[in-house]
ModelCIF file with pLDDT and N, C-alpha, C, O atoms, coordinates in Angstrom:
data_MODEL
#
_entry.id   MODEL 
#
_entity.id                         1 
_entity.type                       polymer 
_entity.pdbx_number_of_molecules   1 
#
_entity_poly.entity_id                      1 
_entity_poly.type                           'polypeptide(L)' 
_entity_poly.nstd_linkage                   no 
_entity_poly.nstd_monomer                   no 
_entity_poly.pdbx_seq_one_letter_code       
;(UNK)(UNK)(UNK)(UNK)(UNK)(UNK)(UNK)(UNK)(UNK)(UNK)(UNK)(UNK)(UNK)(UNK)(UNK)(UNK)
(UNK)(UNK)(UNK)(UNK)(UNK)(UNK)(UNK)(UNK)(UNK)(UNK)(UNK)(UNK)(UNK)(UNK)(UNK)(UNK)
(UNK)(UNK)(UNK)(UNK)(UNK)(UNK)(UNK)(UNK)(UNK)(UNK)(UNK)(UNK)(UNK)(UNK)(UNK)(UNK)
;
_entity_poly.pdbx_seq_one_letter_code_can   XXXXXXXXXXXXXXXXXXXXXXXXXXXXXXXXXXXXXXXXXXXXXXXX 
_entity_poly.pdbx_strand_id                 A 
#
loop_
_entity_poly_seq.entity_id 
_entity_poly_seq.num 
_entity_poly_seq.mon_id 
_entity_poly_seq.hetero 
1 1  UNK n 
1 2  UNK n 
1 3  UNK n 
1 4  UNK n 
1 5  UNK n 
1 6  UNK n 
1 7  UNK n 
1 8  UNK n 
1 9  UNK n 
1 10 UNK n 
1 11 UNK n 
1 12 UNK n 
1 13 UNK n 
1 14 UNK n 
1 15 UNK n 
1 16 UNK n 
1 17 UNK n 
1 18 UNK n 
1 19 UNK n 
1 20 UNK n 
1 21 UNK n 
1 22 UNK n 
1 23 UNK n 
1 24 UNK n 
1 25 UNK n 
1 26 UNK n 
1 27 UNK n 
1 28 UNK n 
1 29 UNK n 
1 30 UNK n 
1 31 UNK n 
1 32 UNK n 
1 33 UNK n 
1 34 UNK n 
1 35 UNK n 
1 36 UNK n 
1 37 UNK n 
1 38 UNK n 
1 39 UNK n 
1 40 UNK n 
1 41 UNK n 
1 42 UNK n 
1 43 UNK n 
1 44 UNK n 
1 45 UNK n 
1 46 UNK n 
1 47 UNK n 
1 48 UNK n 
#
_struct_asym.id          A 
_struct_asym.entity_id   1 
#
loop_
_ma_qa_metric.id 
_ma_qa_metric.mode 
_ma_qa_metric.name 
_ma_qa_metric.software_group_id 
_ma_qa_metric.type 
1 global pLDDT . pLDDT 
2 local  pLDDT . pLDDT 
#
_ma_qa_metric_global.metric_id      1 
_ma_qa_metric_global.metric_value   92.44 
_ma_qa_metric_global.model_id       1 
_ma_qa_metric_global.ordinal_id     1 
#
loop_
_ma_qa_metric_local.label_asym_id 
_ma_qa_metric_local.label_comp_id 
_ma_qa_metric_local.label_seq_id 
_ma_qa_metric_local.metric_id 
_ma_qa_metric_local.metric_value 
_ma_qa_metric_local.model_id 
_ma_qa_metric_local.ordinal_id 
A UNK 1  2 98.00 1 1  
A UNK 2  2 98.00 1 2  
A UNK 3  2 98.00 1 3  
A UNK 4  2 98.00 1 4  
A UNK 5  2 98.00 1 5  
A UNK 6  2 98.00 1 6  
A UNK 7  2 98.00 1 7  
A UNK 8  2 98.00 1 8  
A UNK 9  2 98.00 1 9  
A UNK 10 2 97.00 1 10 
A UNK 11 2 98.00 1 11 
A UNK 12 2 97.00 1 12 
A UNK 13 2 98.00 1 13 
A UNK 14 2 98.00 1 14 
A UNK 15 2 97.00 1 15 
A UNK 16 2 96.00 1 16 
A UNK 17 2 93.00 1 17 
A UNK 18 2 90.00 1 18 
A UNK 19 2 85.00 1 19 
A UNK 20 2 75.00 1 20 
A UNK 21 2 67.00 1 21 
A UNK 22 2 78.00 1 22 
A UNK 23 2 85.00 1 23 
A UNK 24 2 83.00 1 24 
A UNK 25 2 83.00 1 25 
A UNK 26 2 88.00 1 26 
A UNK 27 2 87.00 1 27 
A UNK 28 2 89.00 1 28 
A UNK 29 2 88.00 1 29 
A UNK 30 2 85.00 1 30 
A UNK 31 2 88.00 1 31 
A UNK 32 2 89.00 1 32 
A UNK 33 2 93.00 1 33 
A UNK 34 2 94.00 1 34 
A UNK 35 2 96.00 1 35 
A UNK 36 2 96.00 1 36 
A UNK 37 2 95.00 1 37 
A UNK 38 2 96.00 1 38 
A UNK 39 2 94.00 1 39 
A UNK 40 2 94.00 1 40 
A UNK 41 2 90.00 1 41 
A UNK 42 2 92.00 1 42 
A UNK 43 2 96.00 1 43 
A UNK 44 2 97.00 1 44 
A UNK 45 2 97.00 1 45 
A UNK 46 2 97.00 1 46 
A UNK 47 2 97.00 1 47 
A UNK 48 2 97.00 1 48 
#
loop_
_atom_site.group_PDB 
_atom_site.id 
_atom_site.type_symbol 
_atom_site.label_atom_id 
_atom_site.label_alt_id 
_atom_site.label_comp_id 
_atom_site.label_asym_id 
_atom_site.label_entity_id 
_atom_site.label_seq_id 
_atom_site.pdbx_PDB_ins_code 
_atom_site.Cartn_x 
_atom_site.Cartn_y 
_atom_site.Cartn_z 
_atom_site.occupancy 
_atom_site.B_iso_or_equiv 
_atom_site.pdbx_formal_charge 
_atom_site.auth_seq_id 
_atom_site.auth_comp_id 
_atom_site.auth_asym_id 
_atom_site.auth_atom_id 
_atom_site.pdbx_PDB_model_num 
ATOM 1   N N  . UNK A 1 1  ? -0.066  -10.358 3.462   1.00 98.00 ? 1  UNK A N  1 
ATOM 2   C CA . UNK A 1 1  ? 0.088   -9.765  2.126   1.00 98.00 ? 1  UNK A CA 1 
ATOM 3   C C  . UNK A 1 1  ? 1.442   -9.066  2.011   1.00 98.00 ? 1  UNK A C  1 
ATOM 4   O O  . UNK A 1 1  ? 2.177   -9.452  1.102   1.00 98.00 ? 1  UNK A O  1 
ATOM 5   N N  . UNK A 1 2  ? 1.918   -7.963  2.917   1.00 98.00 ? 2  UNK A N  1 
ATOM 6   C CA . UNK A 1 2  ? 3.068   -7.657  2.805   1.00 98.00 ? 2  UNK A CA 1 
ATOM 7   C C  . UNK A 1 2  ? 4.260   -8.574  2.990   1.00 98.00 ? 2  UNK A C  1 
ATOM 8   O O  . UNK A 1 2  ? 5.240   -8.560  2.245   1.00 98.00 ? 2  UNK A O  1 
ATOM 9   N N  . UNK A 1 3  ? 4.101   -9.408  4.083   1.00 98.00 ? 3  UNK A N  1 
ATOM 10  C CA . UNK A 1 3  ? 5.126   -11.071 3.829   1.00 98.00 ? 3  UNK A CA 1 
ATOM 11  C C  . UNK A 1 3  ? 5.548   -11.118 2.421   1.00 98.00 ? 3  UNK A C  1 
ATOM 12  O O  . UNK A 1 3  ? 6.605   -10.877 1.838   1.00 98.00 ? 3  UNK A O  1 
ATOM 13  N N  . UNK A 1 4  ? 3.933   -11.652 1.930   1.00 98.00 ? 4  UNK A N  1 
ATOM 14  C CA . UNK A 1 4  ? 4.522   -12.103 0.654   1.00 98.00 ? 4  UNK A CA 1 
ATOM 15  C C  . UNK A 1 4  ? 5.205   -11.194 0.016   1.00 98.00 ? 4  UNK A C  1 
ATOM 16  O O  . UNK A 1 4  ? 6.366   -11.518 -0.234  1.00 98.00 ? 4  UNK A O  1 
ATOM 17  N N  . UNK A 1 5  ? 4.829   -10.048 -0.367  1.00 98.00 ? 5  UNK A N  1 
ATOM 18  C CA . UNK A 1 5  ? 5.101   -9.135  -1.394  1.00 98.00 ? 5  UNK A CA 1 
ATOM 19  C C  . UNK A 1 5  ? 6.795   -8.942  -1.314  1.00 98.00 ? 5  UNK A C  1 
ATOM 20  O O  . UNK A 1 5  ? 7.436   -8.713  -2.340  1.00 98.00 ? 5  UNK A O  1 
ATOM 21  N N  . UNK A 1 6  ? 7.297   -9.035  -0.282  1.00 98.00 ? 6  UNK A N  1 
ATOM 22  C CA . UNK A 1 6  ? 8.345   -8.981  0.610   1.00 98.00 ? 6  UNK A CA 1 
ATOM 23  C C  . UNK A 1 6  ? 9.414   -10.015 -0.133  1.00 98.00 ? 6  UNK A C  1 
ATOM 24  O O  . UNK A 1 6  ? 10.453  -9.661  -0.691  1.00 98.00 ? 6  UNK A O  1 
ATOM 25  N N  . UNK A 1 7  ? 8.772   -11.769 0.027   1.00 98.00 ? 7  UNK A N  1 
ATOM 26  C CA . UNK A 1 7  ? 8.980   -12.708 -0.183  1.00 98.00 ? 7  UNK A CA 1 
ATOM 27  C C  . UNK A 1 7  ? 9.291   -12.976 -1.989  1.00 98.00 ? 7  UNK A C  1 
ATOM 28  O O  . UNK A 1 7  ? 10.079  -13.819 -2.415  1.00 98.00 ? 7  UNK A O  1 
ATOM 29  N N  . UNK A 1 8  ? 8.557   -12.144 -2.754  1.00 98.00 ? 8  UNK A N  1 
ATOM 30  C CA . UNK A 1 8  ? 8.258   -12.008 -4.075  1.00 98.00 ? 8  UNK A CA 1 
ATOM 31  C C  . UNK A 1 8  ? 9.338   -11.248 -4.608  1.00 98.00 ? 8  UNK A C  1 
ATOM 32  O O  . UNK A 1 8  ? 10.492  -11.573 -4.887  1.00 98.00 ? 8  UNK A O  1 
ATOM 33  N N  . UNK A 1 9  ? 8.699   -10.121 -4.693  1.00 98.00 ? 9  UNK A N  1 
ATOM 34  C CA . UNK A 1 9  ? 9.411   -8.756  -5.366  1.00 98.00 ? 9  UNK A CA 1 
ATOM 35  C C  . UNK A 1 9  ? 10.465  -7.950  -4.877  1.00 98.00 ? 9  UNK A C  1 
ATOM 36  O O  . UNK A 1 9  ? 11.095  -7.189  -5.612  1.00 98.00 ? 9  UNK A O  1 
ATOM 37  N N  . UNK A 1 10 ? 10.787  -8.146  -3.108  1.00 97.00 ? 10 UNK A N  1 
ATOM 38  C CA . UNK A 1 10 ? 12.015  -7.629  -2.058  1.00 97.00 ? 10 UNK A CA 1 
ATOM 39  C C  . UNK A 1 10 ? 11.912  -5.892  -2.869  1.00 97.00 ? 10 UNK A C  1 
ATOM 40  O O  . UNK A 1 10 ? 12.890  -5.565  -3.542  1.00 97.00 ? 10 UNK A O  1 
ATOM 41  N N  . UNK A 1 11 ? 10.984  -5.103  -2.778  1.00 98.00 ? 11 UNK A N  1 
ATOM 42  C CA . UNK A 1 11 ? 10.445  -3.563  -2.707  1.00 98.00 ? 11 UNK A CA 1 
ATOM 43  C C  . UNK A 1 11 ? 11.484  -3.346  -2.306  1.00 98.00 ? 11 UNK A C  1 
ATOM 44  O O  . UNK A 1 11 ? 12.237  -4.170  -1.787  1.00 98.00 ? 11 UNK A O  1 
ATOM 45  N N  . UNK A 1 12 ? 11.782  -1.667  -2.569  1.00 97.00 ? 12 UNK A N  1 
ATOM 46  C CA . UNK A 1 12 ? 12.565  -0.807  -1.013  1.00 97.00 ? 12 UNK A CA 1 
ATOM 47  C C  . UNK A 1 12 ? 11.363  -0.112  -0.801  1.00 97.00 ? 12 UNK A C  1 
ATOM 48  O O  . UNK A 1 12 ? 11.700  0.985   -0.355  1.00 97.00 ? 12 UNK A O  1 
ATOM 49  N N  . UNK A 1 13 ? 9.531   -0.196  -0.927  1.00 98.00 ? 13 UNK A N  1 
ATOM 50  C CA . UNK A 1 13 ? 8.831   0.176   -0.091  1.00 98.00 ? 13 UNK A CA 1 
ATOM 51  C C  . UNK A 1 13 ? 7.757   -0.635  -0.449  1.00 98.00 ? 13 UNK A C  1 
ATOM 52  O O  . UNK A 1 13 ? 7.798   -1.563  -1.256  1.00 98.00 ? 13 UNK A O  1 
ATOM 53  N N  . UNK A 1 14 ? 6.651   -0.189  0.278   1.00 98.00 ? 14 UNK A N  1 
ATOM 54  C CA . UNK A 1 14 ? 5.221   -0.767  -0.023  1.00 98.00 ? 14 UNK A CA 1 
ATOM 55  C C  . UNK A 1 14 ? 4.298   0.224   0.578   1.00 98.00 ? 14 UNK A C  1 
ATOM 56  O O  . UNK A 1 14 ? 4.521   0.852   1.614   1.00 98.00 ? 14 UNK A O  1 
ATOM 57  N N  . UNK A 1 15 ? 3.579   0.282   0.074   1.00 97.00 ? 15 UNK A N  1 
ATOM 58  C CA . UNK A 1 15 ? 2.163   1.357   0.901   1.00 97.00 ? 15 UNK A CA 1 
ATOM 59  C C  . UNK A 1 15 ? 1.125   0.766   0.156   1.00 97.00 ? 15 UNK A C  1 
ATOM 60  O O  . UNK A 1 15 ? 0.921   0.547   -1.038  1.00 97.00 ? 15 UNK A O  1 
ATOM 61  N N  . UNK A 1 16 ? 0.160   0.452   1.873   1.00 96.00 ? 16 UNK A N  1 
ATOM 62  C CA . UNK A 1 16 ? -1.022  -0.161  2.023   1.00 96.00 ? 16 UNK A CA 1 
ATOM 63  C C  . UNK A 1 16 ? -2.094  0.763   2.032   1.00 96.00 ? 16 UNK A C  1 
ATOM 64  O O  . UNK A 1 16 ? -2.187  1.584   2.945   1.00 96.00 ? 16 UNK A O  1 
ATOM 65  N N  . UNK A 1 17 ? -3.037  0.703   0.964   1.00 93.00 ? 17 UNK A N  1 
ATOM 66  C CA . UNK A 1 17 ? -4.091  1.443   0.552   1.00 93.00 ? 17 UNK A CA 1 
ATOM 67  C C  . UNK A 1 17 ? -5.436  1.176   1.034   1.00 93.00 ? 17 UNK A C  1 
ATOM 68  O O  . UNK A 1 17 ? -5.829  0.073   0.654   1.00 93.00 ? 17 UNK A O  1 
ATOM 69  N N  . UNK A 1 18 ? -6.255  1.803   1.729   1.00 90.00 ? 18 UNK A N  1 
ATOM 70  C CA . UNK A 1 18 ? -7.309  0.929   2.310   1.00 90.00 ? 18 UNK A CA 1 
ATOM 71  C C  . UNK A 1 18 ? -8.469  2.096   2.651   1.00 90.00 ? 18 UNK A C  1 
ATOM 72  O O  . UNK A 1 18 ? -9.070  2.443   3.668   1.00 90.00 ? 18 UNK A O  1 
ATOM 73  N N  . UNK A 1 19 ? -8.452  2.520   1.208   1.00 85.00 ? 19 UNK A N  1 
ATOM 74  C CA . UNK A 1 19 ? -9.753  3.663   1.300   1.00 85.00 ? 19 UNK A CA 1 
ATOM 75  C C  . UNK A 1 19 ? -10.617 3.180   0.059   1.00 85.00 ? 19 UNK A C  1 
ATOM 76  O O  . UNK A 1 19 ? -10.451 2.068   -0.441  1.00 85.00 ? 19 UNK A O  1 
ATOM 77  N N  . UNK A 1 20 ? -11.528 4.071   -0.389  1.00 75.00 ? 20 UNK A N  1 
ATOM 78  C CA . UNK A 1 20 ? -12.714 3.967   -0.947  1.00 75.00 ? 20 UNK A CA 1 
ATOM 79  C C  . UNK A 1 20 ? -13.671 3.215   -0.374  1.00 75.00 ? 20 UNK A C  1 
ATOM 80  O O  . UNK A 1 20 ? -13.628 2.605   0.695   1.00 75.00 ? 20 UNK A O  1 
ATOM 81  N N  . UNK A 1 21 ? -15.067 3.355   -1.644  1.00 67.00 ? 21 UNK A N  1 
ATOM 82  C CA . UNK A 1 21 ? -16.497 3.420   -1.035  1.00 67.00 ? 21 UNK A CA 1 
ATOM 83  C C  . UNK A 1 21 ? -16.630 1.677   -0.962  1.00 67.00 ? 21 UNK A C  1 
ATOM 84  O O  . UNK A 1 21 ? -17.481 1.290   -0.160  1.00 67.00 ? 21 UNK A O  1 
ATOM 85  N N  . UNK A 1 22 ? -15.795 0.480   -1.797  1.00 78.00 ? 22 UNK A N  1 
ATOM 86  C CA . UNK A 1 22 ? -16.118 -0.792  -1.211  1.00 78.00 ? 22 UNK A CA 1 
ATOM 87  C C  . UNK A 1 22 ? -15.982 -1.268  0.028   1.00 78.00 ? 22 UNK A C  1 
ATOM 88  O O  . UNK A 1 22 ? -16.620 -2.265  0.365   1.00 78.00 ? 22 UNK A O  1 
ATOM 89  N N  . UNK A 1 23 ? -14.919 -0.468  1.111   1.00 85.00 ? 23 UNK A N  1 
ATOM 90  C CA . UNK A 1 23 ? -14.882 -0.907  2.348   1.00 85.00 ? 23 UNK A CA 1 
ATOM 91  C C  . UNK A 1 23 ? -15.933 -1.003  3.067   1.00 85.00 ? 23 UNK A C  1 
ATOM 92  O O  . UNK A 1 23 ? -16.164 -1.890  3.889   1.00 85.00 ? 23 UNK A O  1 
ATOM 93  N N  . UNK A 1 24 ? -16.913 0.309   2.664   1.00 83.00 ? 24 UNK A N  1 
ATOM 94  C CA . UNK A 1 24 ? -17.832 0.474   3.609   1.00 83.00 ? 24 UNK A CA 1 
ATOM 95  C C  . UNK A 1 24 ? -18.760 -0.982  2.843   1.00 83.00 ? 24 UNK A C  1 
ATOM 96  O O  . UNK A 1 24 ? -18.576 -1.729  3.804   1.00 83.00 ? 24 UNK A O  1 
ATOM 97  N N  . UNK A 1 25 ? -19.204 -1.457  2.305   1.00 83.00 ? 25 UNK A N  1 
ATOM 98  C CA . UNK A 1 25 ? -20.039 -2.234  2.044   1.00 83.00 ? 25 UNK A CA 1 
ATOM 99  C C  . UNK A 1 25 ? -19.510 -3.111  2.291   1.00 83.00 ? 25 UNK A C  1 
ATOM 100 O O  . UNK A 1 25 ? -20.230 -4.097  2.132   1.00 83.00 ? 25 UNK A O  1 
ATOM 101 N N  . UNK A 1 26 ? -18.188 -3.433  2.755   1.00 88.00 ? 26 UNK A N  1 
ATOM 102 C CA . UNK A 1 26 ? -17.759 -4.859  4.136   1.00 88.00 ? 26 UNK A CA 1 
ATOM 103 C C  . UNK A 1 26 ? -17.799 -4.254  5.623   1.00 88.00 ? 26 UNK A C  1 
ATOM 104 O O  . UNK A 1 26 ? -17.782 -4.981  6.616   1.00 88.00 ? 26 UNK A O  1 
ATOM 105 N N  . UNK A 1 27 ? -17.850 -2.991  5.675   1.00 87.00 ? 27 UNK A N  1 
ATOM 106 C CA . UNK A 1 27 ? -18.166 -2.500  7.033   1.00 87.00 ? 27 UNK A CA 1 
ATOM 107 C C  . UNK A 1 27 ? -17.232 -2.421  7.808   1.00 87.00 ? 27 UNK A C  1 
ATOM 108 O O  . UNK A 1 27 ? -17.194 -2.727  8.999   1.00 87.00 ? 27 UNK A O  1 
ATOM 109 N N  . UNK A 1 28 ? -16.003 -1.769  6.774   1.00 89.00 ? 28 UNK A N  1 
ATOM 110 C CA . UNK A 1 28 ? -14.535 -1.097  7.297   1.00 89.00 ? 28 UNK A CA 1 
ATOM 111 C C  . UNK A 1 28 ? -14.345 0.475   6.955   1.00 89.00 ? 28 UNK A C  1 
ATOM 112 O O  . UNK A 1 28 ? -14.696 1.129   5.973   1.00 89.00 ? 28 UNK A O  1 
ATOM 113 N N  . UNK A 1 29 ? -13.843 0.734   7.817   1.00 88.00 ? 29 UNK A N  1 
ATOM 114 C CA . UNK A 1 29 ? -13.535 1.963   7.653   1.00 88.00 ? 29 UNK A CA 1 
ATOM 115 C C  . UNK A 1 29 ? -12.527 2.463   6.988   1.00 88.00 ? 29 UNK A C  1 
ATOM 116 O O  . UNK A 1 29 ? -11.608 1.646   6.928   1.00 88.00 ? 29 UNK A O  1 
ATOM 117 N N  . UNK A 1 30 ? -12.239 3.731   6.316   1.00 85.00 ? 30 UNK A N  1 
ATOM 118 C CA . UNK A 1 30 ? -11.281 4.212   5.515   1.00 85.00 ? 30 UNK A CA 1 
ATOM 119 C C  . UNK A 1 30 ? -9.836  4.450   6.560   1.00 85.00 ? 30 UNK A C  1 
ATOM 120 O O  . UNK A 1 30 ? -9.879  5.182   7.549   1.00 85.00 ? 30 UNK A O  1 
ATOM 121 N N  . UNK A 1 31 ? -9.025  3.956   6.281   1.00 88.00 ? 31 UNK A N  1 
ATOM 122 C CA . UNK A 1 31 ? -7.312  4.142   6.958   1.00 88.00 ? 31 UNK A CA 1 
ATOM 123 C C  . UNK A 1 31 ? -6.478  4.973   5.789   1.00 88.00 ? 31 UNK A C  1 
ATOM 124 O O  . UNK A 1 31 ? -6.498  4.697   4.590   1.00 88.00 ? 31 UNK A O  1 
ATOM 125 N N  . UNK A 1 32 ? -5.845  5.898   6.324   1.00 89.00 ? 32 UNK A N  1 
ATOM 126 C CA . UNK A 1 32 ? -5.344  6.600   5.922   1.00 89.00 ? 32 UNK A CA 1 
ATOM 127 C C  . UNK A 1 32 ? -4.003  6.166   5.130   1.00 89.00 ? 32 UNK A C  1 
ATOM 128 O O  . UNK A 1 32 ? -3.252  5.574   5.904   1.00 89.00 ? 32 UNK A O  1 
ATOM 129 N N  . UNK A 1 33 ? -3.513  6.269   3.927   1.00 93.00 ? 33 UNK A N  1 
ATOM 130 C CA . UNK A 1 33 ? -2.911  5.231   3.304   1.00 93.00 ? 33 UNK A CA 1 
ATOM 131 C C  . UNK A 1 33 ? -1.155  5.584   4.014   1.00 93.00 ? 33 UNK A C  1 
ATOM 132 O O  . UNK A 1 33 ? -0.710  6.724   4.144   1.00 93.00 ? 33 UNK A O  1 
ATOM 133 N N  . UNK A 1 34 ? -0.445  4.380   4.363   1.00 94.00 ? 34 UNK A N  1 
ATOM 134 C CA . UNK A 1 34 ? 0.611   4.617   4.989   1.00 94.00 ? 34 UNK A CA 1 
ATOM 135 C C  . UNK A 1 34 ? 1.867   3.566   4.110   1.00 94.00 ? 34 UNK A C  1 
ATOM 136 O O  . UNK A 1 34 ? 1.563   2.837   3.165   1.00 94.00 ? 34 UNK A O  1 
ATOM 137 N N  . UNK A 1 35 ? 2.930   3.667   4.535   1.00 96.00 ? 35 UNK A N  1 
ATOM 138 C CA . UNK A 1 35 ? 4.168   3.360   4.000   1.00 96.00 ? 35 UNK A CA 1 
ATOM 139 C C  . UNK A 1 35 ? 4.479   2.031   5.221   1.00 96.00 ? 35 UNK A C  1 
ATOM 140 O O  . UNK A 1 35 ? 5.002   2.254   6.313   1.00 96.00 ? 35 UNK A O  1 
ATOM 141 N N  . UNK A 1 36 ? 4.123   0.938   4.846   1.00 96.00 ? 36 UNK A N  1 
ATOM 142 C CA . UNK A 1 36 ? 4.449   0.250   5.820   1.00 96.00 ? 36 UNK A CA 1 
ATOM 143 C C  . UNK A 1 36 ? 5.741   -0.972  5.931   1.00 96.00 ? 36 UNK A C  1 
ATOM 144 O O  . UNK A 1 36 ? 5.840   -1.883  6.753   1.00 96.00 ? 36 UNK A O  1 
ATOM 145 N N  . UNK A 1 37 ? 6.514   -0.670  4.969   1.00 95.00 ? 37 UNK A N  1 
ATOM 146 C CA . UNK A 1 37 ? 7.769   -0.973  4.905   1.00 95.00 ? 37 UNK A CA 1 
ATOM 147 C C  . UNK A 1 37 ? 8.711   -0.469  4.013   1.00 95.00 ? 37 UNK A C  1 
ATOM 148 O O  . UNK A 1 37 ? 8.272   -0.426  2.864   1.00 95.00 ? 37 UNK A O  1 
ATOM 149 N N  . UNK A 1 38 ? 10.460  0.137   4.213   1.00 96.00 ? 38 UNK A N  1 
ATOM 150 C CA . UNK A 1 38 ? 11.017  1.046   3.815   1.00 96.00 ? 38 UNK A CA 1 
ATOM 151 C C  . UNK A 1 38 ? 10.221  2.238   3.479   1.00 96.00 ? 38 UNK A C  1 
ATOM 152 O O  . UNK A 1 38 ? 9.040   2.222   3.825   1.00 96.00 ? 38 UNK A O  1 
ATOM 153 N N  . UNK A 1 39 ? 10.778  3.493   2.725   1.00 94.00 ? 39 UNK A N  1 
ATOM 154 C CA . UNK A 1 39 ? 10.545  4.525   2.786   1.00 94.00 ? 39 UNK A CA 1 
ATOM 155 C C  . UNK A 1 39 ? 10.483  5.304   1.774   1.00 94.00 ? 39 UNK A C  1 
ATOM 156 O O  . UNK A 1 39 ? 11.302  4.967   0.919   1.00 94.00 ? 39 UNK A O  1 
ATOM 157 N N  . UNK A 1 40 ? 9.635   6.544   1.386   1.00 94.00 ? 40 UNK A N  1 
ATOM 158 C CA . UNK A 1 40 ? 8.943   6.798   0.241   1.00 94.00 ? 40 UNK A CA 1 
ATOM 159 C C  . UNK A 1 40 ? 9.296   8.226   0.498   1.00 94.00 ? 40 UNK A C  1 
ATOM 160 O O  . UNK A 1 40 ? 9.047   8.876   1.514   1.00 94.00 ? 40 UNK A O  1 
ATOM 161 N N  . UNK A 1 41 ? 10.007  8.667   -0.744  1.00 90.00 ? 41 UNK A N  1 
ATOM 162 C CA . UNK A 1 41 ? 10.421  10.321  -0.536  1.00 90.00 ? 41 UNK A CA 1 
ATOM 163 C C  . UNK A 1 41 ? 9.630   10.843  -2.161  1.00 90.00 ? 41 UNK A C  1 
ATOM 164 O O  . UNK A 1 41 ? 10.234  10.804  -3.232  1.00 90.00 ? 41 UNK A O  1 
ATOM 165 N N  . UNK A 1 42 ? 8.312   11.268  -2.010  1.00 92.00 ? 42 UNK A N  1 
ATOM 166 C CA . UNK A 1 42 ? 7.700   11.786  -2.466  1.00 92.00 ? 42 UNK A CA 1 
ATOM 167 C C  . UNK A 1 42 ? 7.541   11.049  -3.963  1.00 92.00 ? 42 UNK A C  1 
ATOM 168 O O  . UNK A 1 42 ? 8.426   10.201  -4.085  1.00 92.00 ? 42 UNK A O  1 
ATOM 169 N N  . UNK A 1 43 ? 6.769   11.119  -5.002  1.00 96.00 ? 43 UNK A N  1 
ATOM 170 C CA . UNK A 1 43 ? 6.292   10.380  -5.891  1.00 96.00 ? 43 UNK A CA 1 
ATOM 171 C C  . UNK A 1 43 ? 7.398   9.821   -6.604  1.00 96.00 ? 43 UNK A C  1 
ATOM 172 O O  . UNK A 1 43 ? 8.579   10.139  -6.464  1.00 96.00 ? 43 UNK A O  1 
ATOM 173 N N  . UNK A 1 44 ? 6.762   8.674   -7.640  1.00 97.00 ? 44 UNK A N  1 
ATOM 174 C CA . UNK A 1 44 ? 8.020   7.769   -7.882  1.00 97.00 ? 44 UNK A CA 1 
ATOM 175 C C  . UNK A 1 44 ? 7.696   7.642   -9.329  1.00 97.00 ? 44 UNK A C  1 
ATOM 176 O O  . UNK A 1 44 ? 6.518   7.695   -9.683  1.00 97.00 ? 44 UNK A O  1 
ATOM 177 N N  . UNK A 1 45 ? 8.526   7.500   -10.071 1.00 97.00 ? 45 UNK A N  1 
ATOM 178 C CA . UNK A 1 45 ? 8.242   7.267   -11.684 1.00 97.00 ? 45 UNK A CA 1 
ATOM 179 C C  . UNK A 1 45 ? 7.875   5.952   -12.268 1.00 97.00 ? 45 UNK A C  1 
ATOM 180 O O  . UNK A 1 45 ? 8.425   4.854   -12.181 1.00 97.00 ? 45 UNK A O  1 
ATOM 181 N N  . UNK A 1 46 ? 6.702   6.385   -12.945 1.00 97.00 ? 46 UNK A N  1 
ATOM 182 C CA . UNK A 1 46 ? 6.218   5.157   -14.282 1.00 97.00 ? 46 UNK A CA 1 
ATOM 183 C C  . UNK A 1 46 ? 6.676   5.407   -15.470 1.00 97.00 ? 46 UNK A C  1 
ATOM 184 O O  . UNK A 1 46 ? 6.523   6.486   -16.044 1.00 97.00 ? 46 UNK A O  1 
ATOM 185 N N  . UNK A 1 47 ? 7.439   4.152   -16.058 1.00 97.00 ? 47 UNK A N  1 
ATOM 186 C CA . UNK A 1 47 ? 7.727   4.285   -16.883 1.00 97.00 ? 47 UNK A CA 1 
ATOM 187 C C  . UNK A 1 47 ? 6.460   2.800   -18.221 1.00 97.00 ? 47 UNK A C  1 
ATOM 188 O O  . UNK A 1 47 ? 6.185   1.601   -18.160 1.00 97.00 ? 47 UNK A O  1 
ATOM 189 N N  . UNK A 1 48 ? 6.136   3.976   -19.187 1.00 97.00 ? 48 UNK A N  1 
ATOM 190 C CA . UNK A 1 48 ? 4.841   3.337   -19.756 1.00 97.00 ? 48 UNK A CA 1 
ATOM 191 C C  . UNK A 1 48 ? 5.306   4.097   -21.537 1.00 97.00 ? 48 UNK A C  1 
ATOM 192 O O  . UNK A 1 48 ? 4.568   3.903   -22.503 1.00 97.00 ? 48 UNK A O  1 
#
């Protein structure tokens, strides 16, 4: 997934989210959400 996203859109970050209550009903556990490529200096703007 990050490949692609990589491959797609070329981010200067990405953070992989992998909490809430559907995990548990595949029988994963909650991971603490992390920055797993480039780097994230505190919240980022939407523009809407």
């Amino acid at each position: 997934v990050v490949t692609a996203i990589e491959q797609v859109l070329a981010p200067v970050a990405v953070v992989i989210q992998a909490e809430g209550g559907g995990r548990s009903l595949e029988g994963l556990a909650e991971v603490p959400r992390q920055v797993v490529r480039g780097r994230l200096d505190g919240p980022v703007v939407v523009e809407e």
